[in-house]
Protein backbone atom coordinates (compact mmCIF):
# COMPACT_ATOMS: atom_id res chain seq x y z
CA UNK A 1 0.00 0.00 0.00
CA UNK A 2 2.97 2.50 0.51
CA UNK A 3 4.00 4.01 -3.03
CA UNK A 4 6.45 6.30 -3.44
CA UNK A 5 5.21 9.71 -4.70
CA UNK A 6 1.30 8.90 -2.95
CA UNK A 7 0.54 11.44 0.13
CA UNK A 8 -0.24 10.07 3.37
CA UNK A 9 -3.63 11.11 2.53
CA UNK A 10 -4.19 9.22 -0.66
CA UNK A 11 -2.32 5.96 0.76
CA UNK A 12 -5.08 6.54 3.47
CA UNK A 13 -8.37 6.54 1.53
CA UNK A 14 -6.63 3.49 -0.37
CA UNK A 15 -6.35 1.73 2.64
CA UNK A 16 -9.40 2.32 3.60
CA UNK A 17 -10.82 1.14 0.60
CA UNK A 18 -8.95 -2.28 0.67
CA UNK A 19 -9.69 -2.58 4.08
CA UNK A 20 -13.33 -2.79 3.74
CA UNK A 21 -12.67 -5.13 1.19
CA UNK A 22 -10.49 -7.56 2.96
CA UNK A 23 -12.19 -7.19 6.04
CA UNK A 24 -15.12 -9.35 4.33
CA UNK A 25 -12.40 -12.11 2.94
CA UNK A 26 -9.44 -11.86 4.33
CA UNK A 27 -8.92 -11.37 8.08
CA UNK A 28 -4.80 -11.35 7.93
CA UNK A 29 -4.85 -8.70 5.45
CA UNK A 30 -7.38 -6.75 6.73
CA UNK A 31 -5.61 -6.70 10.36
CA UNK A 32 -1.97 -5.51 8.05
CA UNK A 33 -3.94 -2.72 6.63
CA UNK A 34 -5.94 -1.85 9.81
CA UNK A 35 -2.34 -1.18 11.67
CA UNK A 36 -1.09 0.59 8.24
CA UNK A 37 -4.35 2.65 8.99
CA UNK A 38 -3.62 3.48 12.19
CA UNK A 39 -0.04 4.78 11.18
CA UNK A 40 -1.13 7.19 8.31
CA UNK A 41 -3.90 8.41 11.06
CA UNK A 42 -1.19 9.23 13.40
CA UNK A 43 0.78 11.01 10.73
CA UNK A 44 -1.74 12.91 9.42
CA UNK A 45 -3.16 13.73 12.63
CA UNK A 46 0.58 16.11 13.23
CA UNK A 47 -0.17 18.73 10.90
CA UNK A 48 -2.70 20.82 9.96
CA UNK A 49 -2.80 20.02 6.29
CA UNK A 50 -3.25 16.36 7.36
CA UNK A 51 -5.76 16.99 10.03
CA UNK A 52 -7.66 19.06 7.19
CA UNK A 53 -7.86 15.64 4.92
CA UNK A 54 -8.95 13.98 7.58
CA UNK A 55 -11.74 16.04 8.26
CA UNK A 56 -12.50 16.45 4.10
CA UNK A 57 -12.33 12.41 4.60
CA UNK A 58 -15.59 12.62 7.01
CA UNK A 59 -18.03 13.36 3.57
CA UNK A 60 -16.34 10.73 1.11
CA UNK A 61 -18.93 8.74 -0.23
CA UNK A 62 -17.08 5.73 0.87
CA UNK A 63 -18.19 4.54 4.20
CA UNK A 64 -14.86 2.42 5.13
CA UNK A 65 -13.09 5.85 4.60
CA UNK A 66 -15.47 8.05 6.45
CA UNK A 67 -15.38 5.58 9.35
CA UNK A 68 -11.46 5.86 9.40
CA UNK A 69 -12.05 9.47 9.43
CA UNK A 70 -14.06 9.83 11.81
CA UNK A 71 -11.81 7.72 13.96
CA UNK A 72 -8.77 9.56 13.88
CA UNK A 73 -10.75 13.03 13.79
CA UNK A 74 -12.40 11.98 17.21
CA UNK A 75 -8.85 12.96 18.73
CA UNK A 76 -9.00 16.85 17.81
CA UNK A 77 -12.73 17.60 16.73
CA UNK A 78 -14.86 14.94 18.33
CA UNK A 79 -17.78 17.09 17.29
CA UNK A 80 -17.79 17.03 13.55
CA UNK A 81 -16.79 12.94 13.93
CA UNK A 82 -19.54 11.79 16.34
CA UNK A 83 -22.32 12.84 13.91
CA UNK A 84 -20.74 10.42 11.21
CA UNK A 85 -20.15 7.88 13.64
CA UNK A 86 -23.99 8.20 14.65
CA UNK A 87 -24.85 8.07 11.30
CA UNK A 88 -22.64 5.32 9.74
CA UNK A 89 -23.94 3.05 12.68
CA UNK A 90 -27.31 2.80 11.91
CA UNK A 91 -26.22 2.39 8.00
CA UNK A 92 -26.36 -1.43 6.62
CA UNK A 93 -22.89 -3.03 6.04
CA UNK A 94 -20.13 -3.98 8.58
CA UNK A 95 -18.75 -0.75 9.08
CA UNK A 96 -21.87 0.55 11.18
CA UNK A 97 -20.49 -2.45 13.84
CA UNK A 98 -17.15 -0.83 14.11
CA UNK A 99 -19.24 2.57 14.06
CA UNK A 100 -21.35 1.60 16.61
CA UNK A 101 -18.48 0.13 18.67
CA UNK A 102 -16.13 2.85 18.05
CA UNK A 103 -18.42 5.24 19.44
CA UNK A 104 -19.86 2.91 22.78
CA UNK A 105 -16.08 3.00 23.25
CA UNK A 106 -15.01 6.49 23.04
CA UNK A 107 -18.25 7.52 25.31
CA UNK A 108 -17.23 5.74 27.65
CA UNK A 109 -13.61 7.13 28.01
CA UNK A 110 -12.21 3.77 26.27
CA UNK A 111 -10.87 4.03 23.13
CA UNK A 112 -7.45 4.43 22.37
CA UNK A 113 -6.74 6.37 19.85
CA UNK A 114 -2.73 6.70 19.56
């Protein structure tokens, strides 16, 4: 997934992309991109240019990448992420369960972000 010449932001709505793909048929891969997710997130989370995609991520018309989004956007703007969150878990496919856990989590104080 790492290509020379690709911003962090672009190798981040790719991953997001193959994640929710993988995460339906294959679990190893889909684990490798969820921690290569979780990289790029911290990256771009350290400057404002990133944190700017991140929040441009939160209306993509892909629901793996607005879930990713709103995941790493919970750690500086919880209030423009939590509406997506809200919204993607109540939507049909497997992302509102990691919405809808994401959220129960990070309510509660849980969720570790970094």
């Amino acid at each position: 997934m790492r290509r020379e010449g690709m911003s962090a932001a672009v190798q981040y709505a790719a991953a997001a992309r193959a994640w929710a793909e993988a995460i339906r048929k294959d679990s190893t891969h889909a684990n490798e991109l969820f921690d290569h997710l979780r990289a790029l997130g911290r990256r771009l989370r350290q400057t404002p240019t990133g944190r700017n995609s991140l929040i441009s991520f939160l209306e993509d018309g892909d629901p793996a990448i607005r879930l990713w989004a709103a995941f790493d956007v919970l750690s500086f703007a919880e209030d423009k992420a939590i509406p997506v969150l809200e919204a993607l878990r109540v939507s049909p496919g497997l992302e509102a369960v990691s919405a809808k856990w994401t959220l129960r989590q990070f309510l509660k104080g849980k969720l570790e972000i970094d």
